[in-house]
C-alpha atoms as a PDB file:
ATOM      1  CA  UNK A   1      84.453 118.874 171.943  1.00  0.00           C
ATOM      2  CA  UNK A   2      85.534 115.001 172.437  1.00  0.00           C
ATOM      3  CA  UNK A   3      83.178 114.488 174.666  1.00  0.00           C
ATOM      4  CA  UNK A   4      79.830 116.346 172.795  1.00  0.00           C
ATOM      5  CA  UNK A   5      80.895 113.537 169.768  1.00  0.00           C
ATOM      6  CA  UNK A   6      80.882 110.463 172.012  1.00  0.00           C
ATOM      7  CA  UNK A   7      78.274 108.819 173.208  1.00  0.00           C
ATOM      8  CA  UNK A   8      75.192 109.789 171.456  1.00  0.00           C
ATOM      9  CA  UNK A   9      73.654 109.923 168.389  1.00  0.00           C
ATOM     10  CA  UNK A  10      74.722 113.031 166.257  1.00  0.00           C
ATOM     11  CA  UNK A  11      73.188 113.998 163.162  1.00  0.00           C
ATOM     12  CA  UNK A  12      75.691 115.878 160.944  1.00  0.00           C
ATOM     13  CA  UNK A  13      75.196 117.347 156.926  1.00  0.00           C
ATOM     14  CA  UNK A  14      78.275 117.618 154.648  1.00  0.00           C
ATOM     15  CA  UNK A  15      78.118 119.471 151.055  1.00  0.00           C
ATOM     16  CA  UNK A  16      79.521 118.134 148.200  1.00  0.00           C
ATOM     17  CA  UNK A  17      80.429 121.427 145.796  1.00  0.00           C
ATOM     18  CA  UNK A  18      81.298 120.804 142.603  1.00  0.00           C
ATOM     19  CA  UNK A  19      83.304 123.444 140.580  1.00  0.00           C
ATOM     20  CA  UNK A  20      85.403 122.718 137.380  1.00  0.00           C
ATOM     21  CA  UNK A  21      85.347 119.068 137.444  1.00  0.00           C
ATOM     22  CA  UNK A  22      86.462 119.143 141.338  1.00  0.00           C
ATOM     23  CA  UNK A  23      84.977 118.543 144.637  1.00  0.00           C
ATOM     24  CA  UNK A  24      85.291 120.905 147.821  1.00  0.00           C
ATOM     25  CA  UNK A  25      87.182 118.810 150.367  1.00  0.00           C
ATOM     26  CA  UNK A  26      88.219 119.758 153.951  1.00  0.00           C
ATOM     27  CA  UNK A  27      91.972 118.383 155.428  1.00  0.00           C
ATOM     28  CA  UNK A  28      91.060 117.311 158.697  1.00  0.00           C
ATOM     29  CA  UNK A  29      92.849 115.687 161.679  1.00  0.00           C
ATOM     30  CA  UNK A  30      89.449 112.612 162.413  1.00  0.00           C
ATOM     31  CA  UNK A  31      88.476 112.366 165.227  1.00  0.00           C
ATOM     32  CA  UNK A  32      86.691 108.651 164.028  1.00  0.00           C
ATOM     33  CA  UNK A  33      90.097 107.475 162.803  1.00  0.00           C
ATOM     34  CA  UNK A  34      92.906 109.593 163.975  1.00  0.00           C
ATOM     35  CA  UNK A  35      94.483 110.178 161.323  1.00  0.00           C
ATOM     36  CA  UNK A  36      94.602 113.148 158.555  1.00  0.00           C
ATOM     37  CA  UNK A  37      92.074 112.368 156.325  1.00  0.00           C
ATOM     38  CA  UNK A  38      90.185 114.483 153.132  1.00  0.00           C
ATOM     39  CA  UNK A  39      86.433 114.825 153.170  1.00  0.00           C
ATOM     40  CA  UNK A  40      83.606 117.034 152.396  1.00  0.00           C
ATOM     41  CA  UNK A  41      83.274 119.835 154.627  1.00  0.00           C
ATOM     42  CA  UNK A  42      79.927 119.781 157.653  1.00  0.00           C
ATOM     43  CA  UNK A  43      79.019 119.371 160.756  1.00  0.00           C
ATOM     44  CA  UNK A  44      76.695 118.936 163.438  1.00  0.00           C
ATOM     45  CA  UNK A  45      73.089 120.314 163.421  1.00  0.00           C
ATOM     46  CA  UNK A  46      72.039 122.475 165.924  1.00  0.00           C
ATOM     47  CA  UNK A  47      68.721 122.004 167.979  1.00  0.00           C
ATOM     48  CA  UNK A  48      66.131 123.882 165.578  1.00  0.00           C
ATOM     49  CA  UNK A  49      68.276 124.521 162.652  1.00  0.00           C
ATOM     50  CA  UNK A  50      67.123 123.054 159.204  1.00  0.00           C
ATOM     51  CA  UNK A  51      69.464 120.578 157.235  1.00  0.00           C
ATOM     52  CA  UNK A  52      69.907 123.240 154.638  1.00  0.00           C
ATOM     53  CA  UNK A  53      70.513 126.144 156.689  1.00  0.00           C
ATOM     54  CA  UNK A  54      72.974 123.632 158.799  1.00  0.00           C
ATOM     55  CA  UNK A  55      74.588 122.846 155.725  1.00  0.00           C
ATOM     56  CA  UNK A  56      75.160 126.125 154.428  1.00  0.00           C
ATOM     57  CA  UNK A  57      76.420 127.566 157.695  1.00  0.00           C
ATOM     58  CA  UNK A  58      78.815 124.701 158.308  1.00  0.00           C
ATOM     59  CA  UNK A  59      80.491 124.863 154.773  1.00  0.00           C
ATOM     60  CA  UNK A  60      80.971 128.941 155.365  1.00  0.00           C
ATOM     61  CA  UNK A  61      82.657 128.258 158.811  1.00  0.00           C
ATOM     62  CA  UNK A  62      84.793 125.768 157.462  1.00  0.00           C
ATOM     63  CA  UNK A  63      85.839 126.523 154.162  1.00  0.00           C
ATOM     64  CA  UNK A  64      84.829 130.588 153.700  1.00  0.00           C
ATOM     65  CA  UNK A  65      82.790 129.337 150.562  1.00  0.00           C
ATOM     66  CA  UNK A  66      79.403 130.568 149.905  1.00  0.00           C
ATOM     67  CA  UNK A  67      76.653 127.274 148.573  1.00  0.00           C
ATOM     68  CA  UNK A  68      73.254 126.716 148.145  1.00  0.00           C
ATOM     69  CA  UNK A  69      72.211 123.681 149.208  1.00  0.00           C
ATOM     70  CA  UNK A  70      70.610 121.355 146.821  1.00  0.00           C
ATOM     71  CA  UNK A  71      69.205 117.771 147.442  1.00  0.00           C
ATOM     72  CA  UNK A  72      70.403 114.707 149.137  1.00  0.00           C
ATOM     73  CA  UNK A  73      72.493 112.430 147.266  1.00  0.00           C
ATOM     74  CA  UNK A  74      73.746 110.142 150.325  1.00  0.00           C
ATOM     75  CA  UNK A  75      72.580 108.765 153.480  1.00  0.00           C
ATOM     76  CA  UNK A  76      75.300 107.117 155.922  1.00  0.00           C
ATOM     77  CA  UNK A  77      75.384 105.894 159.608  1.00  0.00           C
ATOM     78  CA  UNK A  78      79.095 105.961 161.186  1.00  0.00           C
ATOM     79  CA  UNK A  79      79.811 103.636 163.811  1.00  0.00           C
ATOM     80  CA  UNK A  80      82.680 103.860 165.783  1.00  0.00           C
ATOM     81  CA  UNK A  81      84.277 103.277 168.910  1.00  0.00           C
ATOM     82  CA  UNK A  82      82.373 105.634 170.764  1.00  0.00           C
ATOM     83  CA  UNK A  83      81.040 107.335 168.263  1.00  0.00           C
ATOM     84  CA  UNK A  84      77.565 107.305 166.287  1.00  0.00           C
ATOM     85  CA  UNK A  85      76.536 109.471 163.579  1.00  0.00           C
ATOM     86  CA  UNK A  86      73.881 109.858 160.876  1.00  0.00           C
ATOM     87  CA  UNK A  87      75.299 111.878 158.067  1.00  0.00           C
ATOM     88  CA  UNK A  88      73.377 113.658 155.386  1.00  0.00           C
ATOM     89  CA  UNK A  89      75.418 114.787 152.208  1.00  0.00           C
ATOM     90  CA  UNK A  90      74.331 117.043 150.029  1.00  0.00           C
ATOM     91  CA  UNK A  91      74.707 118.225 146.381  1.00  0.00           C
ATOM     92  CA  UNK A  92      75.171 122.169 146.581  1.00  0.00           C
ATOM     93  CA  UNK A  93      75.435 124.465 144.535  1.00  0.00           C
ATOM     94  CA  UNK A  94      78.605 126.615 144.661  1.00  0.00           C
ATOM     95  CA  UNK A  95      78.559 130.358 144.774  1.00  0.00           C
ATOM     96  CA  UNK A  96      81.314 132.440 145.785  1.00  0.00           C
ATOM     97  CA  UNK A  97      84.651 132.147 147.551  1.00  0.00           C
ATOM     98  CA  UNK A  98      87.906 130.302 147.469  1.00  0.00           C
ATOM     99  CA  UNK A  99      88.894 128.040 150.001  1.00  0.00           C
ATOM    100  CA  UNK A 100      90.726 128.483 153.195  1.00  0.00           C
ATOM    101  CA  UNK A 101      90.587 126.213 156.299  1.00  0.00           C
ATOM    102  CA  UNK A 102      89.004 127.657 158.425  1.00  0.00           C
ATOM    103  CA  UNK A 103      87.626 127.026 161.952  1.00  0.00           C
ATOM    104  CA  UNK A 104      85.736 124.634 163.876  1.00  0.00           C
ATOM    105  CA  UNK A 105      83.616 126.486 166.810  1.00  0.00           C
ATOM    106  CA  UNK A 106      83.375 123.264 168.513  1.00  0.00           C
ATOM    107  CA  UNK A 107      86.783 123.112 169.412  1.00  0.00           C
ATOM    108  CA  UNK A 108      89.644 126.225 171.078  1.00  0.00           C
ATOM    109  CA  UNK A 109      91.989 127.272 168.804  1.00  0.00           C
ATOM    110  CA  UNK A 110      94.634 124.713 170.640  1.00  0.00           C
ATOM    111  CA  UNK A 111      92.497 122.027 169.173  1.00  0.00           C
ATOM    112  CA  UNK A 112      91.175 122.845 165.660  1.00  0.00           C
ATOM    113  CA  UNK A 113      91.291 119.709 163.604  1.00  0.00           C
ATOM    114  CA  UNK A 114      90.953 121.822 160.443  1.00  0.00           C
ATOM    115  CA  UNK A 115      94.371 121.920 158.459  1.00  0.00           C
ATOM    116  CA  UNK A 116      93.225 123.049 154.791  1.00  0.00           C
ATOM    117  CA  UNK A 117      90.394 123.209 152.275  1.00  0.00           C
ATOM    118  CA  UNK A 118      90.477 122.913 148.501  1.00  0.00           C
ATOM    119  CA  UNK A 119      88.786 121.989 145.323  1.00  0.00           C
ATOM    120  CA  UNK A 120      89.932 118.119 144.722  1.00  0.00           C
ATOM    121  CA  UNK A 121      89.996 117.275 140.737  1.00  0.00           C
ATOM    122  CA  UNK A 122      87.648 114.127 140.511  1.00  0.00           C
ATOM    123  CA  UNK A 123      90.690 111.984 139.277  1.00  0.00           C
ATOM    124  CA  UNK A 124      92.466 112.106 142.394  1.00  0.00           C
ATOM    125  CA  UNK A 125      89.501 111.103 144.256  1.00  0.00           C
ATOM    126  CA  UNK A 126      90.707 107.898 144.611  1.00  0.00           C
ATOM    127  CA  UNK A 127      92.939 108.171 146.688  1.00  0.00           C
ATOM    128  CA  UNK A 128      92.995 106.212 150.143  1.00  0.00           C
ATOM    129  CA  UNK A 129      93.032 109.422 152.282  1.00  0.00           C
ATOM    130  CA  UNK A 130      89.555 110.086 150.776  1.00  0.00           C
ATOM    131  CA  UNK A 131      86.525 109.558 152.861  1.00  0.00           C
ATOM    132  CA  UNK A 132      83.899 108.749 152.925  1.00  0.00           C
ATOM    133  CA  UNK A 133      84.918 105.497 151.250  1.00  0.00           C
ATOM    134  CA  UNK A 134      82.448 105.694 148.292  1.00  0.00           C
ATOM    135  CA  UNK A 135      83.272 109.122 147.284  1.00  0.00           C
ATOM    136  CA  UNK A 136      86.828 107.646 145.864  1.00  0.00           C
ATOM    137  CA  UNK A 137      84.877 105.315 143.136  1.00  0.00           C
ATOM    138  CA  UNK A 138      81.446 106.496 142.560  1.00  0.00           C
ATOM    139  CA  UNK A 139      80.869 110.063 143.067  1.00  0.00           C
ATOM    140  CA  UNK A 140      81.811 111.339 139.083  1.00  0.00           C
ATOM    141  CA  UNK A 141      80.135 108.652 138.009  1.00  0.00           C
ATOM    142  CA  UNK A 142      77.046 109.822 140.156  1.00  0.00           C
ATOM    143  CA  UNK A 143      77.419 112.953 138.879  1.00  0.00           C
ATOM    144  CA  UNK A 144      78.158 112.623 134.777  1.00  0.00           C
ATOM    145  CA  UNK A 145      74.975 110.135 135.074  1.00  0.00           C
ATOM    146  CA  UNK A 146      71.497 111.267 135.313  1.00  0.00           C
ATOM    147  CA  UNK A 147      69.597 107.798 135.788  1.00  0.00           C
ATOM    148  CA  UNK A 148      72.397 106.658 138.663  1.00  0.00           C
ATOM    149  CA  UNK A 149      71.257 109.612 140.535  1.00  0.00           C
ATOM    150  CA  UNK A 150      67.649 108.492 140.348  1.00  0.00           C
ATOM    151  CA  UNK A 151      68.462 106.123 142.861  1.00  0.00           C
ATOM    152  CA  UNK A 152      70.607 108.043 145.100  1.00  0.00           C
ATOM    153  CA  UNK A 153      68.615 108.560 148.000  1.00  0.00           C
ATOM    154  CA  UNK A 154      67.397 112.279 147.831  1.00  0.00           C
ATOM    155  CA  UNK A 155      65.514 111.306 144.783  1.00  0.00           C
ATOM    156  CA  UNK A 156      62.020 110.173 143.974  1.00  0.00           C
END
């Protein structure tokens, strides 16, 4: 898998599900930083899959919960040594299912970088194992207020 991450562009969705004043976060061994880090599960897009149906798929393989996906709240480019990505995050909409960590097809089972999964109140978002970065100050605030998300970029 290190070497389908490095050295191109990838474009990769992540879902941010919300349920009782918590968001879905994966525990994940980074391959950008090295380090155990928390952040909303996704993943690559395949060739001819739609964002959505990425999206969904992705937070089922990772987590074992069910979404639908809603719109796009953030837009980020990752740069890294090695490493380039355009990431999509999405409001969903949870569903069903309680999170487990589950598995990453990209890698063997020697190498899954998945260690956990669980619903993350919103006031320990803050903490510096929390990425991406602006997750840990602005996402509730995103959230609890209607005209902030008016200029998110997934609305017009």
């Amino acid at each position: 898998m290190d070497d389908d991450i490095r050295n191109r562009v990838r474009v990769r969705v992540n879902g941010l599900v919300v349920r009782d004043q918590a968001l879905l976060m994966v525990n994940l061994h980074s391959p950008v930083t090295n380090e155990l880090i928390w952040m909303p599960p996704g993943g690559g897009l395949g060739f001819g899959e739609t964002l959505h149906g990425a999206l969904v798929r992705e937070i089922k393989e990772e987590t074992g919960v069910t979404v639908e996906a809603g719109p796009l709240w953030y837009l980020q480019e990752v740069h890294a040594t090695g490493i380039h990505a355009v990431e999509f995050y999405f409001f969903c909409h949870y569903k069903a299912g309680e999170p487990v960590a589950g598995v990453d097809p990209e890698y063997s089972k020697e190498q899954q970088i998945i260690r956990g999964a669980d619903f993350i109140p919103f006031d320990r978002l803050g903490r510096s194992d929390i990425f991406p970065e602006y997750l840990r100050n602005g996402f509730a605030e995103d959230l609890s207020d209607p005209e902030r998300q008016k200029e998110l970029p997934g609305f017009i």
